[in-house]
C-alpha atoms as a PDB file:
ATOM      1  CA  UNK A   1       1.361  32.917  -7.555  1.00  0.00           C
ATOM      2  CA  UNK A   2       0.478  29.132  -7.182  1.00  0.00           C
ATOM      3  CA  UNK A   3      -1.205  28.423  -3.159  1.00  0.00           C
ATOM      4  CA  UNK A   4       0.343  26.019  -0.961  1.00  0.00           C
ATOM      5  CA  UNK A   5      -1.532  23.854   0.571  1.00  0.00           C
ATOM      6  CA  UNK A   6      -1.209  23.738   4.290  1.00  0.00           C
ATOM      7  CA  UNK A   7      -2.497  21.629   6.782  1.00  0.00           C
ATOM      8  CA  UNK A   8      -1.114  22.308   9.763  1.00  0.00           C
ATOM      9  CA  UNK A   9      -1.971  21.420  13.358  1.00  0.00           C
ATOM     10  CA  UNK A  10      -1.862  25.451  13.820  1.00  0.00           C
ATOM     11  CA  UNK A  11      -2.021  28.035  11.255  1.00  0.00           C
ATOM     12  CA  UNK A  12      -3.433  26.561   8.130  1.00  0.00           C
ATOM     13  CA  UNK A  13      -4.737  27.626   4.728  1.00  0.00           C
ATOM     14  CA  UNK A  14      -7.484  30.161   4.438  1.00  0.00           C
ATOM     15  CA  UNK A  15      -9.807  30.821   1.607  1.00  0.00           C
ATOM     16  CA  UNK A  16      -8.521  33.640  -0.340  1.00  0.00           C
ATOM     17  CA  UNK A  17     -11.375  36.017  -0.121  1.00  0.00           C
ATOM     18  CA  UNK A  18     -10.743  35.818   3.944  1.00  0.00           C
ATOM     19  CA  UNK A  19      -7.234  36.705   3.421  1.00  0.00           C
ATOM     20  CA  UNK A  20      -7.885  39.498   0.488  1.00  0.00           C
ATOM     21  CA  UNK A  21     -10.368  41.372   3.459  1.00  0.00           C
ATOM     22  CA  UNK A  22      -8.342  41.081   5.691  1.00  0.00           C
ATOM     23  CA  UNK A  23      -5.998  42.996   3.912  1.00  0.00           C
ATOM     24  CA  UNK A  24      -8.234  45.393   3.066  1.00  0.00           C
ATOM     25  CA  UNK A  25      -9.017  45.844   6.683  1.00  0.00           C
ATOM     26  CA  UNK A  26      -5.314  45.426   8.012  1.00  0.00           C
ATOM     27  CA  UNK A  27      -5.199  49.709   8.148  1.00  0.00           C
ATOM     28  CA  UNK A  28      -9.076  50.440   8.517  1.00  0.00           C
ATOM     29  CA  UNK A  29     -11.276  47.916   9.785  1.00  0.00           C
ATOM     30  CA  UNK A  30     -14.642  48.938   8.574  1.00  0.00           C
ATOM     31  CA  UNK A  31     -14.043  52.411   8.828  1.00  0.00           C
ATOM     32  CA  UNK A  32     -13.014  52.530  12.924  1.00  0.00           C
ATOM     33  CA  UNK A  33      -9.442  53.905  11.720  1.00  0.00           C
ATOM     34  CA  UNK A  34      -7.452  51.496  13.174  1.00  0.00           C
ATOM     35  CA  UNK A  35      -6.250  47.649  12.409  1.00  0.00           C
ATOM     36  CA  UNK A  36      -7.963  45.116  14.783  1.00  0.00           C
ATOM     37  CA  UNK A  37      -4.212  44.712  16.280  1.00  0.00           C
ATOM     38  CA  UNK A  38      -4.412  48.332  17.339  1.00  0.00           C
ATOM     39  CA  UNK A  39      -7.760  48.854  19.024  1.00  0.00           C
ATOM     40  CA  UNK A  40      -8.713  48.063  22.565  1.00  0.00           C
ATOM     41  CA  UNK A  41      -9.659  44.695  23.443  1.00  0.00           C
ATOM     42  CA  UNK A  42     -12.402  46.399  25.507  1.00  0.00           C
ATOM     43  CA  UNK A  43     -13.935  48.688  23.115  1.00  0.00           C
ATOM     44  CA  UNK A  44     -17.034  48.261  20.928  1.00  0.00           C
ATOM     45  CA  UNK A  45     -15.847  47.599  17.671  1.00  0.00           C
ATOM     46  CA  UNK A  46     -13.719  44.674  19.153  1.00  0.00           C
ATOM     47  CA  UNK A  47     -16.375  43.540  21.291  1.00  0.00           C
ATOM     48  CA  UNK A  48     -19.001  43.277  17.962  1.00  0.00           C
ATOM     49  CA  UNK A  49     -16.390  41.024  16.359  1.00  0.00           C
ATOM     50  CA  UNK A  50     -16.405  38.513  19.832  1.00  0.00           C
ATOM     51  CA  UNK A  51     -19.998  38.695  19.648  1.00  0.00           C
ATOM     52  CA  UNK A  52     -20.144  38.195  16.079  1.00  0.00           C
ATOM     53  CA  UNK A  53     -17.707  35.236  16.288  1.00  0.00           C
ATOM     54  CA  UNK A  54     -19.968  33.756  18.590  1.00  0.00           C
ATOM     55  CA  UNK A  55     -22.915  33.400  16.916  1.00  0.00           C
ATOM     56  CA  UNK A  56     -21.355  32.145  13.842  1.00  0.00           C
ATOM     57  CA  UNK A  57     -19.777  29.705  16.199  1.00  0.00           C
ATOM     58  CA  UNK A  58     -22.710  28.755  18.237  1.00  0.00           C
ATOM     59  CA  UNK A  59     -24.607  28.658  14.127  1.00  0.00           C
ATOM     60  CA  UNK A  60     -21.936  26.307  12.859  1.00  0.00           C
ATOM     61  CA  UNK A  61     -21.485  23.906  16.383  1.00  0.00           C
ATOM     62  CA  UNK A  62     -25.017  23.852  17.244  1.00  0.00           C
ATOM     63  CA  UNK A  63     -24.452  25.330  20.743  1.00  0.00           C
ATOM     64  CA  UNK A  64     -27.970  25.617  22.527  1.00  0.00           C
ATOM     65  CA  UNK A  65     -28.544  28.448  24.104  1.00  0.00           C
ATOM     66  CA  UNK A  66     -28.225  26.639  27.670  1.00  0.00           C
ATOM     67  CA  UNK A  67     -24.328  27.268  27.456  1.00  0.00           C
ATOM     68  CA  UNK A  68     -21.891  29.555  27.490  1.00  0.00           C
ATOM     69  CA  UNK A  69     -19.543  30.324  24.744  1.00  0.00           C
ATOM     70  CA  UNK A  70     -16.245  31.273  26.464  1.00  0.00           C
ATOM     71  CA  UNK A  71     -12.579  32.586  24.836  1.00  0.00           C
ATOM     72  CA  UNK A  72     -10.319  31.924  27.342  1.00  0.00           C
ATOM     73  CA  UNK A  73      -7.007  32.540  28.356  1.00  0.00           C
ATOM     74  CA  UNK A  74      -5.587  29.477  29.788  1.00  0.00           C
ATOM     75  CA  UNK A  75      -3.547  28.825  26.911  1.00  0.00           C
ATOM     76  CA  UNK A  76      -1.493  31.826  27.285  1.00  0.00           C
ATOM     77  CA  UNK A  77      -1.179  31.195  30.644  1.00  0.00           C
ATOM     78  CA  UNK A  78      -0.004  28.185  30.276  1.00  0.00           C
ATOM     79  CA  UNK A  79       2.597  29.373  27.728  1.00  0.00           C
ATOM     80  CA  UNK A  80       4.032  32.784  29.799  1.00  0.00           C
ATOM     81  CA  UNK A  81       4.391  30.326  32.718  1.00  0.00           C
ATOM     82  CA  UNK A  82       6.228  27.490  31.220  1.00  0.00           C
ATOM     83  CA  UNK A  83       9.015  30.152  29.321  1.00  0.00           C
ATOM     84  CA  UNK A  84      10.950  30.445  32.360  1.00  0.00           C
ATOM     85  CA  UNK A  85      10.925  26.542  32.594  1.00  0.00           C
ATOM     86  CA  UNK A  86      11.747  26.224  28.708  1.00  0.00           C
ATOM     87  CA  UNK A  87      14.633  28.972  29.161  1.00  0.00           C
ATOM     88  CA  UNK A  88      16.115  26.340  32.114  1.00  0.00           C
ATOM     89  CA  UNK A  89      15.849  23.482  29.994  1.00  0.00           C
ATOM     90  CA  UNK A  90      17.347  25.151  26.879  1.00  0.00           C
ATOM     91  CA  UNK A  91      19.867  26.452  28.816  1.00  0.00           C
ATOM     92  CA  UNK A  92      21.080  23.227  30.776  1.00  0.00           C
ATOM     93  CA  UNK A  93      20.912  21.060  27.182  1.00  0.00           C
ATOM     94  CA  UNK A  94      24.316  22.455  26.063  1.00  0.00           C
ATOM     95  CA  UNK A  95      25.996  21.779  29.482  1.00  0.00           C
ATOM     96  CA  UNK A  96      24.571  18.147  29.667  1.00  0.00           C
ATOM     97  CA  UNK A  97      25.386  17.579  25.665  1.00  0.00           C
ATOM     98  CA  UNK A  98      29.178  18.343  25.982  1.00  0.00           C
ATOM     99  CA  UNK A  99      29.185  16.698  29.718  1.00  0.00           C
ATOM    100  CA  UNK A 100      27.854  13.524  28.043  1.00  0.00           C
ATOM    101  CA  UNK A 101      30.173  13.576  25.227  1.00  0.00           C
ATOM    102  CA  UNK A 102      33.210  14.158  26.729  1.00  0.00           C
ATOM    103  CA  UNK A 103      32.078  11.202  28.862  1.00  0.00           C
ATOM    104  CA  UNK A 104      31.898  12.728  32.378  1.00  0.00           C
ATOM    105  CA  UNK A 105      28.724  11.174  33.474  1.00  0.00           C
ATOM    106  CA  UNK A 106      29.262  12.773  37.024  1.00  0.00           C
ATOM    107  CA  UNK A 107      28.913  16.196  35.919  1.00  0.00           C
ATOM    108  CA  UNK A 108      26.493  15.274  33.556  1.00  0.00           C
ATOM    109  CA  UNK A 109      24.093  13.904  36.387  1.00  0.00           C
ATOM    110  CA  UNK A 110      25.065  17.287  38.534  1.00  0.00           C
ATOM    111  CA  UNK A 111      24.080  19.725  35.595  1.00  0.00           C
ATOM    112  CA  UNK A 112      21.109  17.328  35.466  1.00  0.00           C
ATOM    113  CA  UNK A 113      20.203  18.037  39.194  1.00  0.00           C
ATOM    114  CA  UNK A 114      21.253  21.547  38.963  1.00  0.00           C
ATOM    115  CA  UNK A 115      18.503  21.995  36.360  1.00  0.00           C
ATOM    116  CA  UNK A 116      15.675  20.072  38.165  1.00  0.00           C
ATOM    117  CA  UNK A 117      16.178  21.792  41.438  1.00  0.00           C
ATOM    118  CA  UNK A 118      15.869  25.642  39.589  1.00  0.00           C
ATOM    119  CA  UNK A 119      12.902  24.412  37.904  1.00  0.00           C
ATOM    120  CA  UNK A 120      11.429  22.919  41.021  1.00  0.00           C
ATOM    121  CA  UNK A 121      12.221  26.557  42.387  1.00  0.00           C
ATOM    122  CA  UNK A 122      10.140  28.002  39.851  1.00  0.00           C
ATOM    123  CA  UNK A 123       7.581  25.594  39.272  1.00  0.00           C
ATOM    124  CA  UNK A 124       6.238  25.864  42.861  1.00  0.00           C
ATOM    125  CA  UNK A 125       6.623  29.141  43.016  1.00  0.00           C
ATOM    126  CA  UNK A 126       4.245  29.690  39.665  1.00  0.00           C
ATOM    127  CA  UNK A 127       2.164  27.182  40.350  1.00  0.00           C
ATOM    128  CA  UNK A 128       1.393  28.559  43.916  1.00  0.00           C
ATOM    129  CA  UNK A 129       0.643  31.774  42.165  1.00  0.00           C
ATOM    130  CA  UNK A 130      -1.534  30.398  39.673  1.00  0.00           C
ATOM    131  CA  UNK A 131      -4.013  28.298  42.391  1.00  0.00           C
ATOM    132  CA  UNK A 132      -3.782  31.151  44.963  1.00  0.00           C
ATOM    133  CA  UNK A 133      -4.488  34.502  42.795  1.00  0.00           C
ATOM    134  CA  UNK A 134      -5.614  33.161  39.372  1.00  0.00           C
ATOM    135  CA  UNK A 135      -7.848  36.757  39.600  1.00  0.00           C
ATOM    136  CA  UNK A 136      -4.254  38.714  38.685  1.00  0.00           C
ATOM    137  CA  UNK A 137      -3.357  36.498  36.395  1.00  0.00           C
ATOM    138  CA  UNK A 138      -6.821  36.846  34.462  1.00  0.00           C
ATOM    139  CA  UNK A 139      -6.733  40.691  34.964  1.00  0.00           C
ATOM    140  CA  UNK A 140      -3.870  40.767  32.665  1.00  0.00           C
ATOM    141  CA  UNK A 141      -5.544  39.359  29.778  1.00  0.00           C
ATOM    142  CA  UNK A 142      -9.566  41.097  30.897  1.00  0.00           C
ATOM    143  CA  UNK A 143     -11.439  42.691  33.242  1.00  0.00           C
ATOM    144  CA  UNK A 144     -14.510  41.581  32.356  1.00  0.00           C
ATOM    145  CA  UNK A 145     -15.935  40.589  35.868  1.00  0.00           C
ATOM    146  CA  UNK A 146     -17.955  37.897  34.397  1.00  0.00           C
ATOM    147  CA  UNK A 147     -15.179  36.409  32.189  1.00  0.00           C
ATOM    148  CA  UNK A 148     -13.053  36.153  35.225  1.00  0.00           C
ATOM    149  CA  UNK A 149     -15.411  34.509  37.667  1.00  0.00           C
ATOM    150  CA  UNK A 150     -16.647  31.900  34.630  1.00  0.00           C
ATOM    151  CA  UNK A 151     -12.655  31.556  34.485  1.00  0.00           C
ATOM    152  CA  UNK A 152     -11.023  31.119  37.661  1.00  0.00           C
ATOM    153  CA  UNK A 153     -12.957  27.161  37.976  1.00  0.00           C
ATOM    154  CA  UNK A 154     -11.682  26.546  34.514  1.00  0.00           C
ATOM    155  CA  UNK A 155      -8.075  27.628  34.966  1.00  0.00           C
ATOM    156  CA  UNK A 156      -7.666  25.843  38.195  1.00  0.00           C
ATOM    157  CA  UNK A 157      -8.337  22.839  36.890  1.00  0.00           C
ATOM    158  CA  UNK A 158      -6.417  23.327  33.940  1.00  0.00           C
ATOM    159  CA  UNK A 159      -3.266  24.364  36.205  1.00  0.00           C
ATOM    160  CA  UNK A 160      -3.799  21.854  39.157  1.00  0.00           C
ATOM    161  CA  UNK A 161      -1.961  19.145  38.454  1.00  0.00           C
ATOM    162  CA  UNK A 162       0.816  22.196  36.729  1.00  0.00           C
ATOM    163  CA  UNK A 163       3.683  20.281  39.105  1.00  0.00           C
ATOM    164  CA  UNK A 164       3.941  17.695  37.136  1.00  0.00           C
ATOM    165  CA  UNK A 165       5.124  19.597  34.289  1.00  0.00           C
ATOM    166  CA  UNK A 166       8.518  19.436  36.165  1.00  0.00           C
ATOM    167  CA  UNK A 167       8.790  15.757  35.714  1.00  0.00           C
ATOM    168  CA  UNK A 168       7.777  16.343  31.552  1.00  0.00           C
ATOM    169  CA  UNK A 169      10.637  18.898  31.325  1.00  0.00           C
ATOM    170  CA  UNK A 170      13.733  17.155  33.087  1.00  0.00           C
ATOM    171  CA  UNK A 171      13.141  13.955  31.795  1.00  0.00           C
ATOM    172  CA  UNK A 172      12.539  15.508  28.151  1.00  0.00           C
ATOM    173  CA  UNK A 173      15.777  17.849  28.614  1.00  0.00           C
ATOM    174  CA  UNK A 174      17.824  14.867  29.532  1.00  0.00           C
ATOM    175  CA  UNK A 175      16.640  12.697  26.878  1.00  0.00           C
ATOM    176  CA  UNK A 176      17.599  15.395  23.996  1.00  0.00           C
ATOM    177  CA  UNK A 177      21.246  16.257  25.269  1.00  0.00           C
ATOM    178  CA  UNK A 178      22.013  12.909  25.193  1.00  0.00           C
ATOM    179  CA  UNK A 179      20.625  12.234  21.760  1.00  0.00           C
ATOM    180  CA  UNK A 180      18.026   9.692  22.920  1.00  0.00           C
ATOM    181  CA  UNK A 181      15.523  11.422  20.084  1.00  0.00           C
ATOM    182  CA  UNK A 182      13.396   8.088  20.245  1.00  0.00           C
ATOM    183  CA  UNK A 183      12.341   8.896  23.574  1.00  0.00           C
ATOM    184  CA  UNK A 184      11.841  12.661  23.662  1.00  0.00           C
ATOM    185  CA  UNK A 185       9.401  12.275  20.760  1.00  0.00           C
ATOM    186  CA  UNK A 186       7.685   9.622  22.125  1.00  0.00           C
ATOM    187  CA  UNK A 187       6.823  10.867  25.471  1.00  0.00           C
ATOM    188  CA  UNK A 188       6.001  14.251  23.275  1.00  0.00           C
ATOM    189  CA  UNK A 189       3.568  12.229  21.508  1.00  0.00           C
ATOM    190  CA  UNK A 190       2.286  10.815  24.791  1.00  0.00           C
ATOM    191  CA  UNK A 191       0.884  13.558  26.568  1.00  0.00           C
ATOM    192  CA  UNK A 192      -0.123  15.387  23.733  1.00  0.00           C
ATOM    193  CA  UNK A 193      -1.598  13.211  21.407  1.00  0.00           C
ATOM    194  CA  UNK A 194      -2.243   9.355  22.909  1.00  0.00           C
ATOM    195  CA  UNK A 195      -3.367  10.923  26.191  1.00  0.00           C
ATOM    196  CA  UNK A 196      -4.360  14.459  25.921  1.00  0.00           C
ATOM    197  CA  UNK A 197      -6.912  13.961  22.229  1.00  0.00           C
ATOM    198  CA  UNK A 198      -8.720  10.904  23.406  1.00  0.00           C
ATOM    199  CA  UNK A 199      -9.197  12.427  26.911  1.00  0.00           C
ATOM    200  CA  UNK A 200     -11.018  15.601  25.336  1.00  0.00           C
ATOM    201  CA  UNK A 201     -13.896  13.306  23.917  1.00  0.00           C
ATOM    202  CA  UNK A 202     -13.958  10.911  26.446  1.00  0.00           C
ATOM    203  CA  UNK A 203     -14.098  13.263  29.968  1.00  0.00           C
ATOM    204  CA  UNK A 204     -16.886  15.115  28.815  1.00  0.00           C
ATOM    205  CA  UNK A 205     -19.034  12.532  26.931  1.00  0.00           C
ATOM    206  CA  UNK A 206     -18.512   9.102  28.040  1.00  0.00           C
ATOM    207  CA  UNK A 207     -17.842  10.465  31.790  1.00  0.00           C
ATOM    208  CA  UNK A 208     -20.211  13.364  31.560  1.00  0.00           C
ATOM    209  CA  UNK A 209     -18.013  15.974  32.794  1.00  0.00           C
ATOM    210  CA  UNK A 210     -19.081  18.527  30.598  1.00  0.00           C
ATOM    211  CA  UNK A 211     -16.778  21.294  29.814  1.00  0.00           C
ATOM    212  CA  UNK A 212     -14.757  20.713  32.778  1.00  0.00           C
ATOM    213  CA  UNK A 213     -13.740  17.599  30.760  1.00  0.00           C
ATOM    214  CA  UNK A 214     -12.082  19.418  28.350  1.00  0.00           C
ATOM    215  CA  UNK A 215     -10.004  21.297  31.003  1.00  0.00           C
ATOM    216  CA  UNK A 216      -9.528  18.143  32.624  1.00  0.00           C
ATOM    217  CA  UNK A 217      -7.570  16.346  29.997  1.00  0.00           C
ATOM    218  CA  UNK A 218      -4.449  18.544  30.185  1.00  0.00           C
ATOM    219  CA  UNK A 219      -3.730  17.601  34.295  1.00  0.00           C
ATOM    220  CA  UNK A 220      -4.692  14.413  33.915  1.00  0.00           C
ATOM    221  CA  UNK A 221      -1.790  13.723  30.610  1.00  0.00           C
ATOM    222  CA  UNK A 222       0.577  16.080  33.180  1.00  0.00           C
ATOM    223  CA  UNK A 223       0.584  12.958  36.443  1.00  0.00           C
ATOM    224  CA  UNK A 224       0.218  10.540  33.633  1.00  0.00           C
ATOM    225  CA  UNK A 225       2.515  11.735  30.796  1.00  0.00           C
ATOM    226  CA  UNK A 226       4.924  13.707  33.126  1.00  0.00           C
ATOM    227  CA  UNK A 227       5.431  10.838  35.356  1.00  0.00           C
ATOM    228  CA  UNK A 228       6.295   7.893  32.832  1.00  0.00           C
ATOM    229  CA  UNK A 229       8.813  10.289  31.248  1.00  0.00           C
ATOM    230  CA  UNK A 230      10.567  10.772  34.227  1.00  0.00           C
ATOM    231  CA  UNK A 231      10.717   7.675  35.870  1.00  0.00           C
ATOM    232  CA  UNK A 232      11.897   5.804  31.826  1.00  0.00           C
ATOM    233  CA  UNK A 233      14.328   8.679  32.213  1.00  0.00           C
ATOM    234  CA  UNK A 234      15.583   7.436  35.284  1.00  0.00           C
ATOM    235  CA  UNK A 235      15.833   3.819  34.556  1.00  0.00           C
ATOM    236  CA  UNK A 236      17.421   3.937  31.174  1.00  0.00           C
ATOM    237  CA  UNK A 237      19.946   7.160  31.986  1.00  0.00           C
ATOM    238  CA  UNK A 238      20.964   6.684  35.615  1.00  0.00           C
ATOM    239  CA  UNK A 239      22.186   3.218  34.653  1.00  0.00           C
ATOM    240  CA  UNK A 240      24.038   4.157  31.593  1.00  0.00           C
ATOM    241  CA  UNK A 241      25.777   7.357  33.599  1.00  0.00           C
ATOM    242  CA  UNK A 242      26.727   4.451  36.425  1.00  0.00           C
ATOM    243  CA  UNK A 243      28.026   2.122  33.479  1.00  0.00           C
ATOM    244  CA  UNK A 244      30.153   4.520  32.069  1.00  0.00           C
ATOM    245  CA  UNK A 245      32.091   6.073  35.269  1.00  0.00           C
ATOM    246  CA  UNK A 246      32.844   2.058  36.102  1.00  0.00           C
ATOM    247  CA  UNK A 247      34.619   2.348  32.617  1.00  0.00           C
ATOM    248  CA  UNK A 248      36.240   5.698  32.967  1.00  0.00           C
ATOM    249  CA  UNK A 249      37.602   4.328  36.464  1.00  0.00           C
ATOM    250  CA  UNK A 250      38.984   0.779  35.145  1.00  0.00           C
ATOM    251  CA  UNK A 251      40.420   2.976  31.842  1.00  0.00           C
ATOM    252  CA  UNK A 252      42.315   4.975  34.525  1.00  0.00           C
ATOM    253  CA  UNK A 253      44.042   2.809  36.194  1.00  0.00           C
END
């Protein structure tokens, strides 16, 4: 069997001894009975492979022993609570798609506005959760009482500018049903990549924020990414939807 080569942004190549052990160990992982995706998250043998990981990782980085090597949740928190938001948006695409084509740009902007005021609903409601009791949202994932109080700081910060998010969504939504792909990738690329990768270097070196840079980056692309793909949204779209009812009214009569 000839390898593919594979290099991702996510899951990418490994060497082929690493996946030939793993296999090995997929039914008995060194002898504990069990596959590593059965075991407890809080027993021993799982907790020697964290603490294994972490030397090799503080070995390979060159982490001095003056910090903390954490593995941290926030990214599937950030995932479970934007589902609901991505089920809105999926779900109002269709209904703004057929809207646009048949060229009823009044029920187009109403299925727009229909959308942004259930995930306003929801985004406040999540977000309130996450900044008020981020200690149940951590106990789902550990109940390490360290982990959670080296945590909460982290995902606050992560989540606190969360809102915004709503502005990211609608505008993006709106941009794919009515087959403006030029923009929806763009403002993808935006917040994730010309925003989001240069502010992880530069927030905790050149500002010396530390490791709260890193956490930092993702709010900051939300105001800044979310924002300028809502308000583009609104100048391009609004005037088109306008332009075409004056049409649809003068073809009428």
């Amino acid at each position: 069997m000839s390898r593919v080569y594979n290099f991702s942004a996510g899951p990418s190549m490994l060497p082929e001894a690493v996946l030939r052990q793993a296999a090995a160990e997929m039914l008995d992982y060194q002898g504990s009975g069990q596959s590593v995706m059965e075991m407890s998250h809080r027993s021993k043998t799982y907790q020697g492979i964290i603490d294994s990981c972490s030397s090799l990782l503080r070995e390979v980085l060159n982490v001095p022993e003056n910090y903390e090597i954490l593995f941290l949740q926030g990214g599937a928190s950030s995932q479970f609570a934007m589902l609901p938001l991505q089920g809105i948006a999926q779900g109002a695409q269709p209904i703004t798609s057929y809207n646009y084509g048949a060229r009823r740009p009044r029920k187009v902007l109403r299925a727009a506005v229909s959308m942004a005021l259930m995930a306003l609903v929801y985004t406040l409601t999540i977000w309130a959760v996450i900044l008020l009791a981020p200690h149940f949202l951590i106990s789902i994932f550990s109940s390490d009482p360290t982990l959670q109080a080296d945590t909460i700081p982290a995902m606050k910060l992560y989540f606190s500018t969360f809102g915004f998010m709503l502005l990211q969504y609608v505008g993006q939504t709106v941009f794919k049903s009515l087959n403006k792909r030029r923009h929806a990738v763009f403002f993808s690329l935006l917040r994730k990549v010309i925003i989001v990768v240069p502010l992880t270097y530069l927030l905790p070196y050149a500002f010396g924020m530390g490791t709260d840079g890193v956490f930092a980056a993702e709010p900051v692309s939300n105001v800044i990414g979310g924002s300028l793909c809502f308000i583009v949204m609104l100048i391009t779209v609004l005037p088109e939807l306008k332009r075409m009812d004056r049409e649809d009214a003068k073809t009428a009569k």
